[in-house]
C-alpha atoms as a PDB file:
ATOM      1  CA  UNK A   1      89.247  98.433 157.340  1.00  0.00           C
ATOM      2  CA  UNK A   2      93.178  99.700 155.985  1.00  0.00           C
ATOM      3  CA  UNK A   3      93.946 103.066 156.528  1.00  0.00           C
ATOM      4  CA  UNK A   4      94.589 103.342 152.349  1.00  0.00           C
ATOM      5  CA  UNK A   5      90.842 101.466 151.748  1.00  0.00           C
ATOM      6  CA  UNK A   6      89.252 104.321 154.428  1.00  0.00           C
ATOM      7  CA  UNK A   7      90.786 107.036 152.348  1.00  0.00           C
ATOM      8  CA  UNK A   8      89.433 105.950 148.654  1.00  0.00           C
ATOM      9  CA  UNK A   9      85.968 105.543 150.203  1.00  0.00           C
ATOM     10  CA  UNK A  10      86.568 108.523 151.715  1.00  0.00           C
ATOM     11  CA  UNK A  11      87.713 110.444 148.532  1.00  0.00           C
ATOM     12  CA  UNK A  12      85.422 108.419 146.009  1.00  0.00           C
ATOM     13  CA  UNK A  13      82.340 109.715 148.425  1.00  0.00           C
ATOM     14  CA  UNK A  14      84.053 113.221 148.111  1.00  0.00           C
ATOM     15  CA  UNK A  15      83.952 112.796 144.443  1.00  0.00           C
ATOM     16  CA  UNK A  16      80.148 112.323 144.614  1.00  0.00           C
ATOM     17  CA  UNK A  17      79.607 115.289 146.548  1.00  0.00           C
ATOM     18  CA  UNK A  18      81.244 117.287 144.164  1.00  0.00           C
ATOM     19  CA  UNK A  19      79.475 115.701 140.932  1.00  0.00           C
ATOM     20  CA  UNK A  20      76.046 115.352 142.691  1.00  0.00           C
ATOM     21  CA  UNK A  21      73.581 118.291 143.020  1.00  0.00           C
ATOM     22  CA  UNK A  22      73.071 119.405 146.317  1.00  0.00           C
ATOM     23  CA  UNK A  23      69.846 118.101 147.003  1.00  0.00           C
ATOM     24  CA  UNK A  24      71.059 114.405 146.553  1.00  0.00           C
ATOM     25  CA  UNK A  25      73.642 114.837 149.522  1.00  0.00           C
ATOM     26  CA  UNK A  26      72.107 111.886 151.281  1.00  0.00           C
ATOM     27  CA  UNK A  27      71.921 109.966 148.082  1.00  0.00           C
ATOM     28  CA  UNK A  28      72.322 106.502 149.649  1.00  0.00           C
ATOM     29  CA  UNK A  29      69.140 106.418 150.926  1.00  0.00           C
ATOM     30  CA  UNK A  30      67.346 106.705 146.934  1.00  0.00           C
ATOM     31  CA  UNK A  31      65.006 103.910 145.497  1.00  0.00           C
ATOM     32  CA  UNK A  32      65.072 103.494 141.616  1.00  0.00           C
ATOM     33  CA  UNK A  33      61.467 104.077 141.285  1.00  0.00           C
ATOM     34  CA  UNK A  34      60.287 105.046 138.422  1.00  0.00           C
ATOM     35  CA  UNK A  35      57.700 107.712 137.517  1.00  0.00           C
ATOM     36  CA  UNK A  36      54.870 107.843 135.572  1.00  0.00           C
ATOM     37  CA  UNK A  37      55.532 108.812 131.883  1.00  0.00           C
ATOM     38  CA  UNK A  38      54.231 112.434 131.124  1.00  0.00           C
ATOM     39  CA  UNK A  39      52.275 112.361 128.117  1.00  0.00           C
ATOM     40  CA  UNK A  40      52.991 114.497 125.161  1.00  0.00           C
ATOM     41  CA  UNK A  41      51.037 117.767 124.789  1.00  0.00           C
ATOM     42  CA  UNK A  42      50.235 119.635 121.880  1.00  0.00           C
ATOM     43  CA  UNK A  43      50.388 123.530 120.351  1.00  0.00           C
ATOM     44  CA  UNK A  44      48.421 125.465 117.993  1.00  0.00           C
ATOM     45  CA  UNK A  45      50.439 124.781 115.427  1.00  0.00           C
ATOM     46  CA  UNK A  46      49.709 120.397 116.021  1.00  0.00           C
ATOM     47  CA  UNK A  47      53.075 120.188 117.064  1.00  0.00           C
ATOM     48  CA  UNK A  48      54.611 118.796 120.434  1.00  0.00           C
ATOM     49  CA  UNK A  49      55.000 121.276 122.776  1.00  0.00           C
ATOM     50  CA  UNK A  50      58.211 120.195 124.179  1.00  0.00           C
ATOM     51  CA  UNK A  51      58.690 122.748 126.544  1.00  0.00           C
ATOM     52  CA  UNK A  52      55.358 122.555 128.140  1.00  0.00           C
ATOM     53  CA  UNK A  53      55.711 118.507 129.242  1.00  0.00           C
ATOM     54  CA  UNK A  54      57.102 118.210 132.445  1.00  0.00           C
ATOM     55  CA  UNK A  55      56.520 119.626 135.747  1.00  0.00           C
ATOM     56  CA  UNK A  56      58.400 117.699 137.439  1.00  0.00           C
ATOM     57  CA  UNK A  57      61.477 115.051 136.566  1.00  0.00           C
ATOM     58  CA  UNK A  58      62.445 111.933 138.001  1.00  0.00           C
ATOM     59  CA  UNK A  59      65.716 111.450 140.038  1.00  0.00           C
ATOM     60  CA  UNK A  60      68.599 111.130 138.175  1.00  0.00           C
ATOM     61  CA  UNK A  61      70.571 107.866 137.258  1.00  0.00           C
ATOM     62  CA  UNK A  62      73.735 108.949 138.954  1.00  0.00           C
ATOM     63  CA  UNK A  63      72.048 109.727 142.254  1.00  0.00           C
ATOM     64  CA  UNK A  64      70.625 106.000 142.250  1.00  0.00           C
ATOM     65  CA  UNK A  65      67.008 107.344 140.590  1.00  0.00           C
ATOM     66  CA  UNK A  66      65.649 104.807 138.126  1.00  0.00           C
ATOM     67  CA  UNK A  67      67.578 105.060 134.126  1.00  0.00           C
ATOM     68  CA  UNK A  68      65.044 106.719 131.646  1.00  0.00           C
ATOM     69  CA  UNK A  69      65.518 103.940 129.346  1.00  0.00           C
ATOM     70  CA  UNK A  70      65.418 100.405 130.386  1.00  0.00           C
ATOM     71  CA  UNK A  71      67.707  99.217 127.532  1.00  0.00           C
ATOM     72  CA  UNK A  72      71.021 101.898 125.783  1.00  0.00           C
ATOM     73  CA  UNK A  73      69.066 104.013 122.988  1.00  0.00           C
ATOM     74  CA  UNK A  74      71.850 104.131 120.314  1.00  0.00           C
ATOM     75  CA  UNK A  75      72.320 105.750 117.210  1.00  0.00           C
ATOM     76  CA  UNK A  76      71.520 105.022 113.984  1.00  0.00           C
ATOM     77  CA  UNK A  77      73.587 102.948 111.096  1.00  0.00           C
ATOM     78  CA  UNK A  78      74.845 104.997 108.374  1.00  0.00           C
ATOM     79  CA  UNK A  79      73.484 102.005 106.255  1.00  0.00           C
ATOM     80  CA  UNK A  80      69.863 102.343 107.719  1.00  0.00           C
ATOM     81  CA  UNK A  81      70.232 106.079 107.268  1.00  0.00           C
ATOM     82  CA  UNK A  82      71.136 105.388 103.331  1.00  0.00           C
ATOM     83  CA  UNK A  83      68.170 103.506 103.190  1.00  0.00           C
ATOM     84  CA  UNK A  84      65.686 106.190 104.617  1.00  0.00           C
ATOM     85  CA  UNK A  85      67.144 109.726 103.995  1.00  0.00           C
ATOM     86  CA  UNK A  86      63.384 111.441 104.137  1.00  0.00           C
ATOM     87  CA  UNK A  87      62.679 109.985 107.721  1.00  0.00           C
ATOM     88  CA  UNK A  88      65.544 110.564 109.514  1.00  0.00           C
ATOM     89  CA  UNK A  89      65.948 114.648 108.779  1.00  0.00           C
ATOM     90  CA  UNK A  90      62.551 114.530 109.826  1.00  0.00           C
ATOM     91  CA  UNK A  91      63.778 112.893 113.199  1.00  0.00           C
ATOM     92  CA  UNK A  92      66.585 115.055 113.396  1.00  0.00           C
ATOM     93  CA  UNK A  93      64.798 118.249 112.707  1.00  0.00           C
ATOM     94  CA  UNK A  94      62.130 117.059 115.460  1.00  0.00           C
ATOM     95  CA  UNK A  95      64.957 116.310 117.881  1.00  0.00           C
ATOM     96  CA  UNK A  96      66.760 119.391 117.543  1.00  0.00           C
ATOM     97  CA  UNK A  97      63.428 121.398 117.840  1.00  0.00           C
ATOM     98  CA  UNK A  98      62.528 119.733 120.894  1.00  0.00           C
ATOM     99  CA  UNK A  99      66.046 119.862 122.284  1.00  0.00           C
ATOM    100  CA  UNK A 100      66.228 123.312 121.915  1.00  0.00           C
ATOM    101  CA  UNK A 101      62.329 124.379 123.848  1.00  0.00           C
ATOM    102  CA  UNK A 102      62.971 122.325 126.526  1.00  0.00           C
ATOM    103  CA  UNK A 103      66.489 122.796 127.116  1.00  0.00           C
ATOM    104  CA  UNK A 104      66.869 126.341 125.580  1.00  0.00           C
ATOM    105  CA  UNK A 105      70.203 124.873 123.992  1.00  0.00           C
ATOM    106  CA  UNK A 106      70.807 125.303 120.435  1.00  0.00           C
ATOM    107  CA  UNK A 107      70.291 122.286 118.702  1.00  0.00           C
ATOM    108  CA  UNK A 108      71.402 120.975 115.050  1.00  0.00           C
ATOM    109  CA  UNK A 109      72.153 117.998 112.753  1.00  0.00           C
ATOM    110  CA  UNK A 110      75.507 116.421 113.302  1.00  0.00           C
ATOM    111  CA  UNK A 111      78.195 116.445 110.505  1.00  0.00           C
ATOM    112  CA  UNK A 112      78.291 112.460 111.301  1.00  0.00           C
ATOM    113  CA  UNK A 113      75.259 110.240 110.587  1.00  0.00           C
ATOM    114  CA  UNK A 114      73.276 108.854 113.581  1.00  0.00           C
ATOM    115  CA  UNK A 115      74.009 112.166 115.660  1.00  0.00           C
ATOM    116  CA  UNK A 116      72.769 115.877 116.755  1.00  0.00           C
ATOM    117  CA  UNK A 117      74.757 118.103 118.386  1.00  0.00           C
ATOM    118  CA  UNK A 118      74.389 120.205 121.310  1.00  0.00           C
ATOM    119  CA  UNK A 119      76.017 123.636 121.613  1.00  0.00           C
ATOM    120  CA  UNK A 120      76.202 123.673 125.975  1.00  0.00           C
ATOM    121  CA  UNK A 121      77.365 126.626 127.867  1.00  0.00           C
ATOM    122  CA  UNK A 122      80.774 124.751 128.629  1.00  0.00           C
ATOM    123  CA  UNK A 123      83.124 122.321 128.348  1.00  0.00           C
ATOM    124  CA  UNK A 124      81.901 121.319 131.703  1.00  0.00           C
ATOM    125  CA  UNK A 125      78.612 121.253 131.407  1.00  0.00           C
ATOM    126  CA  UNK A 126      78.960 118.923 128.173  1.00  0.00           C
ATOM    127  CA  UNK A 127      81.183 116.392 129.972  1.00  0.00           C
ATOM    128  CA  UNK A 128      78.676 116.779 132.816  1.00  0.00           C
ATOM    129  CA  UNK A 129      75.934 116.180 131.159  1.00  0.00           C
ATOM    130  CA  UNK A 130      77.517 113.460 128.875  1.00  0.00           C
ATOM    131  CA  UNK A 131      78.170 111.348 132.072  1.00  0.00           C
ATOM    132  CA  UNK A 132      74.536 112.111 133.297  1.00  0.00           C
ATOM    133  CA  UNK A 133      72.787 111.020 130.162  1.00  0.00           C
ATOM    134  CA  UNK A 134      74.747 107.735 129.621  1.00  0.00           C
ATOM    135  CA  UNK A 135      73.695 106.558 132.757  1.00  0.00           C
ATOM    136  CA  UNK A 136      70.027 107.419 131.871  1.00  0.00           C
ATOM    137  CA  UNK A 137      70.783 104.273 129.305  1.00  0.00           C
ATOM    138  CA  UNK A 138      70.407 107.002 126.056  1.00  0.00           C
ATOM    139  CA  UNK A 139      74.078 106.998 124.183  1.00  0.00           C
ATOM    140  CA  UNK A 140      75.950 110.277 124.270  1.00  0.00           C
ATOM    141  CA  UNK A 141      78.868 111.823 123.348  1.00  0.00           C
ATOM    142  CA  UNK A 142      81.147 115.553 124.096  1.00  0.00           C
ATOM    143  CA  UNK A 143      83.759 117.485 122.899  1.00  0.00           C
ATOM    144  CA  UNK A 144      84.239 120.470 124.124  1.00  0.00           C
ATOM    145  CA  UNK A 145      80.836 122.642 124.481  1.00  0.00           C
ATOM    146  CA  UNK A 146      79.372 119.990 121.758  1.00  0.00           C
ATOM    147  CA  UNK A 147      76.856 117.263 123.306  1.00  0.00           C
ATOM    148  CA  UNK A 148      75.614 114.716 120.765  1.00  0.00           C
ATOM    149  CA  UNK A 149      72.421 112.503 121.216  1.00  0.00           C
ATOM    150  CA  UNK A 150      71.430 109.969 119.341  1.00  0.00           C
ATOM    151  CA  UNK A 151      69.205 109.728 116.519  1.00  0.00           C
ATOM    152  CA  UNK A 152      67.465 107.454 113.673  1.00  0.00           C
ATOM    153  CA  UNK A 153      65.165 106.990 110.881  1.00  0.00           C
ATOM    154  CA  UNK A 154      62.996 104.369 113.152  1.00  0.00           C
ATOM    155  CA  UNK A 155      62.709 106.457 115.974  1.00  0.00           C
ATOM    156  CA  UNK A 156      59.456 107.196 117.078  1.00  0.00           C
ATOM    157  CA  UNK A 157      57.945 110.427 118.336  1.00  0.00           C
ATOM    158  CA  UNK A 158      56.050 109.116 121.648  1.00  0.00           C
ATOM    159  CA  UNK A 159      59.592 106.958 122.074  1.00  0.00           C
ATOM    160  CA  UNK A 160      62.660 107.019 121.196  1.00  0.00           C
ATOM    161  CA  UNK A 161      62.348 111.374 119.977  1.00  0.00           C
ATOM    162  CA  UNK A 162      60.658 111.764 123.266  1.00  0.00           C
ATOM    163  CA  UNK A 163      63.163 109.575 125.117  1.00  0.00           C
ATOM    164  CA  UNK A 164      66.295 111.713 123.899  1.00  0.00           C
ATOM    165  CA  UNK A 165      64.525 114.396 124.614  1.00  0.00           C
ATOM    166  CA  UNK A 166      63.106 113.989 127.692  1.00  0.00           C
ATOM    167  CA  UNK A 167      67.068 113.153 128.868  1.00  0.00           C
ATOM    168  CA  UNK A 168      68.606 116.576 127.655  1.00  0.00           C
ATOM    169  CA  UNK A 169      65.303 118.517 130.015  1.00  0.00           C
ATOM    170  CA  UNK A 170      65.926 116.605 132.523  1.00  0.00           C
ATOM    171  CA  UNK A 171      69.543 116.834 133.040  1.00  0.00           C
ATOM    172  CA  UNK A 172      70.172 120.794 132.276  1.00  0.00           C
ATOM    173  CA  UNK A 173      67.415 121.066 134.295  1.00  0.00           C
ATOM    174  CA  UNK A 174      69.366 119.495 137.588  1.00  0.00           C
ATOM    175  CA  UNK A 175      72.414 121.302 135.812  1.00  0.00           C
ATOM    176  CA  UNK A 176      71.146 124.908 135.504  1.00  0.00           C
ATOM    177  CA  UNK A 177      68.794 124.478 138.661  1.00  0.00           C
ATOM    178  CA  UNK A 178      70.607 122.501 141.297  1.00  0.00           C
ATOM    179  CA  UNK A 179      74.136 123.252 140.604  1.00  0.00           C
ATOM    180  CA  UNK A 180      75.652 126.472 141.881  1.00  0.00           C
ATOM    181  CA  UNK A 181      78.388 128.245 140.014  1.00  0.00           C
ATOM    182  CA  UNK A 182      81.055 127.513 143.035  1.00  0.00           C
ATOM    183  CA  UNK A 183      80.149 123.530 142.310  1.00  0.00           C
ATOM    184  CA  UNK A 184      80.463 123.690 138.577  1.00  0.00           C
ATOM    185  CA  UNK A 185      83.456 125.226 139.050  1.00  0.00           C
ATOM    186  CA  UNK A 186      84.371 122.202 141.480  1.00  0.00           C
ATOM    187  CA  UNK A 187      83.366 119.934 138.733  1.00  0.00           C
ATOM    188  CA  UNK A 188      85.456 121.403 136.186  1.00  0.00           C
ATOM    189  CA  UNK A 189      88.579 120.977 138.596  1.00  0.00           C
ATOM    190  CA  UNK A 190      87.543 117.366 139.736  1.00  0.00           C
ATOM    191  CA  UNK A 191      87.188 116.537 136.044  1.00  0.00           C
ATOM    192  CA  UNK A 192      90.815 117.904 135.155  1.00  0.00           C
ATOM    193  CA  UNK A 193      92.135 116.312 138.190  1.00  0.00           C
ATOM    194  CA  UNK A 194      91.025 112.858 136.795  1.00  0.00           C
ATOM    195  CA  UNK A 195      91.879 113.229 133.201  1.00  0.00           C
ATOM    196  CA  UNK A 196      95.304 114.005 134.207  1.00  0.00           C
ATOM    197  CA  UNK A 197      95.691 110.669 135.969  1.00  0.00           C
ATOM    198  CA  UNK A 198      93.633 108.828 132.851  1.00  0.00           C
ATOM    199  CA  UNK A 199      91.293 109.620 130.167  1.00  0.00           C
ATOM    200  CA  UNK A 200      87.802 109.648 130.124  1.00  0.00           C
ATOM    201  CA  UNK A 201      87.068 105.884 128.567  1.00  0.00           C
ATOM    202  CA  UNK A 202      83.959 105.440 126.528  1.00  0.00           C
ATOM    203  CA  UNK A 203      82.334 103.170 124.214  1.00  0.00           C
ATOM    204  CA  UNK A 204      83.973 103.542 120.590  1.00  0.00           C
ATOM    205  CA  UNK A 205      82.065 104.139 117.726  1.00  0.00           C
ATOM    206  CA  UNK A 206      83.756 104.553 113.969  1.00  0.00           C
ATOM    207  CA  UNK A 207      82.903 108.605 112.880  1.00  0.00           C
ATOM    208  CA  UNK A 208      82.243 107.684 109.622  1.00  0.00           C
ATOM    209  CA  UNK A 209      79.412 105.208 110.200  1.00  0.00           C
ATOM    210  CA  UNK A 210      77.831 106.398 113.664  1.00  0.00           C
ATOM    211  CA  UNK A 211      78.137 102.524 114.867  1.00  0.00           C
ATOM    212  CA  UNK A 212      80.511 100.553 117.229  1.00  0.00           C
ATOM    213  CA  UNK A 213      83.725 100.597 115.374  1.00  0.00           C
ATOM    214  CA  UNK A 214      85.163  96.985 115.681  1.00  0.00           C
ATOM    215  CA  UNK A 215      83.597  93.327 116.387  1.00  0.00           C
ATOM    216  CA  UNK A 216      83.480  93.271 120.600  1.00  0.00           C
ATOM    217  CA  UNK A 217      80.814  96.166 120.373  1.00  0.00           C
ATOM    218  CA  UNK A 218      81.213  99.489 122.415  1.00  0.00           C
ATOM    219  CA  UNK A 219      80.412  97.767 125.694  1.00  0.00           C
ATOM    220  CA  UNK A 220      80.968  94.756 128.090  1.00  0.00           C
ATOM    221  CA  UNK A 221      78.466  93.509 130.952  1.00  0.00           C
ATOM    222  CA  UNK A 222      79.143  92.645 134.435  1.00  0.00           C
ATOM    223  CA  UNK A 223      76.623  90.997 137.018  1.00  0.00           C
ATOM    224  CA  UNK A 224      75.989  92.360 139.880  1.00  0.00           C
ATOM    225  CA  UNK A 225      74.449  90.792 142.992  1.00  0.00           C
ATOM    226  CA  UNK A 226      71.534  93.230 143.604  1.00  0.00           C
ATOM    227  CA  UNK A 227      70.558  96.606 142.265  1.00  0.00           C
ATOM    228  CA  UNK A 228      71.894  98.673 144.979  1.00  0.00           C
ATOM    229  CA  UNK A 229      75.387  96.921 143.713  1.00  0.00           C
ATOM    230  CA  UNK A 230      74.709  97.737 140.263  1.00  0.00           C
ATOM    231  CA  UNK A 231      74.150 101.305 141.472  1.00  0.00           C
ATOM    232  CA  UNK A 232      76.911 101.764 143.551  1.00  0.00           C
ATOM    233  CA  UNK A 233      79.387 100.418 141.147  1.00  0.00           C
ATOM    234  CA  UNK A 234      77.922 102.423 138.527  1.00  0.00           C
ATOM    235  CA  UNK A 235      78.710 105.843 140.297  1.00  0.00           C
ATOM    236  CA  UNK A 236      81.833 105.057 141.505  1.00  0.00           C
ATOM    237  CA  UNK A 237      83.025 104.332 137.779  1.00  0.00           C
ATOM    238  CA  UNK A 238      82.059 107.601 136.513  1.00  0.00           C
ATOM    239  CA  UNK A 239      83.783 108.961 139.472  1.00  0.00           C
ATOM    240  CA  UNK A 240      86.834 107.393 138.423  1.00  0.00           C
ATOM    241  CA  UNK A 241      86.542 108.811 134.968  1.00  0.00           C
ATOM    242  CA  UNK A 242      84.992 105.281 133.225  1.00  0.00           C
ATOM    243  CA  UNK A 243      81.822 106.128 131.685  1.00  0.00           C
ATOM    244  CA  UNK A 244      79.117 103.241 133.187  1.00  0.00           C
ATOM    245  CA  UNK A 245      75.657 102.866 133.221  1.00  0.00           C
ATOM    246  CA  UNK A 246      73.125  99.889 134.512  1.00  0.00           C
ATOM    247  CA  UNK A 247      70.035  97.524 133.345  1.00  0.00           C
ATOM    248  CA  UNK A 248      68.656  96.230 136.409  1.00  0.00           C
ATOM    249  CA  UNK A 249      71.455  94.172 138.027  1.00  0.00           C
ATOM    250  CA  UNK A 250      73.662  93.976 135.338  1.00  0.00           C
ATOM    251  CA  UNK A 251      76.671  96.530 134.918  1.00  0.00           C
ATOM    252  CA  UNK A 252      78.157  98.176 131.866  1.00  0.00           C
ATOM    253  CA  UNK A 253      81.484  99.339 131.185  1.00  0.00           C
ATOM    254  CA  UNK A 254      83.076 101.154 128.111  1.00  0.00           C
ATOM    255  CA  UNK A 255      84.999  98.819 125.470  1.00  0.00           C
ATOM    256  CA  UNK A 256      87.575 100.742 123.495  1.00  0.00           C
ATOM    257  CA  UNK A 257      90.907  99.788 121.740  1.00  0.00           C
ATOM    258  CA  UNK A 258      91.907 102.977 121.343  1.00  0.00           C
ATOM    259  CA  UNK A 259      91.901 104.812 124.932  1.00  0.00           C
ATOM    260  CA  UNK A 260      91.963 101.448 126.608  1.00  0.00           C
ATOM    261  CA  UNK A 261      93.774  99.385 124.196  1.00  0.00           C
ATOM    262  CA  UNK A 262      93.149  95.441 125.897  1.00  0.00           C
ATOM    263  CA  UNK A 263      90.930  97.257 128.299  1.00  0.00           C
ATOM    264  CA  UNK A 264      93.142  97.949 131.205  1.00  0.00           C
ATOM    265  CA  UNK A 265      92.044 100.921 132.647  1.00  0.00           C
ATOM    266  CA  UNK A 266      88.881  99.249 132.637  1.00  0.00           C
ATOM    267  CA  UNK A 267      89.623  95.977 134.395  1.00  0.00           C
ATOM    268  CA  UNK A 268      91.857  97.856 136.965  1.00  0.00           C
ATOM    269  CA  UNK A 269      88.925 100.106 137.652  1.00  0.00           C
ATOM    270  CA  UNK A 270      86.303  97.841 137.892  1.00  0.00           C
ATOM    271  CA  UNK A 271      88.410  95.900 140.502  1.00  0.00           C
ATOM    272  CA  UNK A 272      89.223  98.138 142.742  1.00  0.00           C
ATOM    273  CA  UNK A 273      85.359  99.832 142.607  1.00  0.00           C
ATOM    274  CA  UNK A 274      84.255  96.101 143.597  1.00  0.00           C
ATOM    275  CA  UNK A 275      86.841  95.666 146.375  1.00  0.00           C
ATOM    276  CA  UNK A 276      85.749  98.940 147.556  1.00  0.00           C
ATOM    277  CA  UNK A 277      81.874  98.001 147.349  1.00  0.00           C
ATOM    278  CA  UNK A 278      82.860  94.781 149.239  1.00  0.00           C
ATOM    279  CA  UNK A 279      84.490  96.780 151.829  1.00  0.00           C
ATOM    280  CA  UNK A 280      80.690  98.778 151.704  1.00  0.00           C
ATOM    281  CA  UNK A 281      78.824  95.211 152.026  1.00  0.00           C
ATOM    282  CA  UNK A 282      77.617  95.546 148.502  1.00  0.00           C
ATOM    283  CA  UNK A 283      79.034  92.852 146.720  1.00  0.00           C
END
């Protein structure tokens, strides 16, 4: 192996370190195995009990755990919205409630349609958690402490409410319970240190309808060989500052005119991560 390809495996593995809690040091050795689905649970009041679900959560995506969803859980249309006002406040209002007990983060409707937002303790711990939750296949988005999750009039309260909120728990829980303040402030300089060199490309969606803003859609596929591929490559394009996430084998990478006009960024990334995971015997 070249001198230059030993040092960006060597600082692309230093880049995990630093985004990774410490308990998934050795995280090359993780199976995407899923766990059973905790069943909801109910109050007094006959309403979920979201912060009395889970005793436990699965791995996360970015250590190589399995994705919560199998398939991207995306926002609603502004059109489908239009069409069913009543239902999706009442989706909202159960989001945010459930957001809030199980993440203790103050949750409320988003000024744009298909949204909540998410008032985090940081800037960091938004773009954190941002990256984190994408890769759990559940659309996200950040600006500065504000997370947004997704939200819709069909979603369903033992699916797609549960699924959104089953992400936020278990991600502030790895952030507020596996993360010590010396590595979150490590994050926070790893994260400047990239968006200096390029910006943080994501899937674009049009603010005033809460859906992928042009024709392409917000993201692009690539095949991978196996899993582990799929996994690899997936981490090492977040830690390149290219949102990414997986189904199964099969890679995805951000699409967007407007931070990556042509896609660029993208395509330079994605070659270099897959000359790197073919220096790793991945590919």
């Amino acid at each position: 192996m070249h001198v230059d390809d030993r040092r960006e495996l060597e600082e692309l593995d230093l880049r995990l370190r630093v985004l990774l809690p410490e308990t998934y040091q050795e995280w090359e050795t993780l199976e995407p195995t899923p766990m059973r689905s905790a069943g909801l649970k109910y109050g007094a009041d006959g309403k979920v009990a979201w912060d009395q679900i889970w005793g436990s959560f699965c791995d996360l995506a970015m250590a190589g755990g399995p994705p919560h969803k199998g398939r991207l859980l995306e926002p609603g249309s502004k059109d489908a919205i239009d069409a069913d006002p009543v239902r999706y406040e009442e989706v909202v209002d159960e989001i945010c409630r459930g957001v809030t007990l199980a993440s203790e983060l103050p949750a409320q409707a988003s000024d744009t349609p298909g949204w909540v937002s998410v008032d985090c303790y940081s800037e960091t711990m938004a773009s954190w958690l941002l990256r984190a939750i994408v890769m759990e296949n559940v659309a996200a988005r950040s600006h500065g402490r504000e997370l947004r999750l997704p939200a819709a009039p069909h979603f369903r309260l033992e699916k797609e409410i549960k699924n959104v909120i089953t992400v936020i728990a278990k991600t502030t829980h790895y952030w507020m319970g596996h993360m010590s303040r010396a590595q979150k402030s490590a994050i926070a300089d790893l994260f400047a240190k990239m968006s200096a060199s390029s910006p943080l490309i994501e899937p674009a969606y049009d603010d005033g309808l809460a859906r992928r803003s042009f024709s392409g859609g917000g993201w692009r596929d690539i095949p991978c060989v196996t899993v582990n591929a799929a996994v690899w490559m997936m981490r090492a394009m977040v830690a390149n500052n290219v949102l990414s996430r997986r189904e199964e084998t099969t890679l995805f990478v951000p699409n967007n005119p407007v931070s990556d006009p042509n896609g660029v960024i993208v395509a330079r990334t994605v070659m270099s991560v897959h000359r790197l995971a073919a220096m790793r015997g991945l590919s």
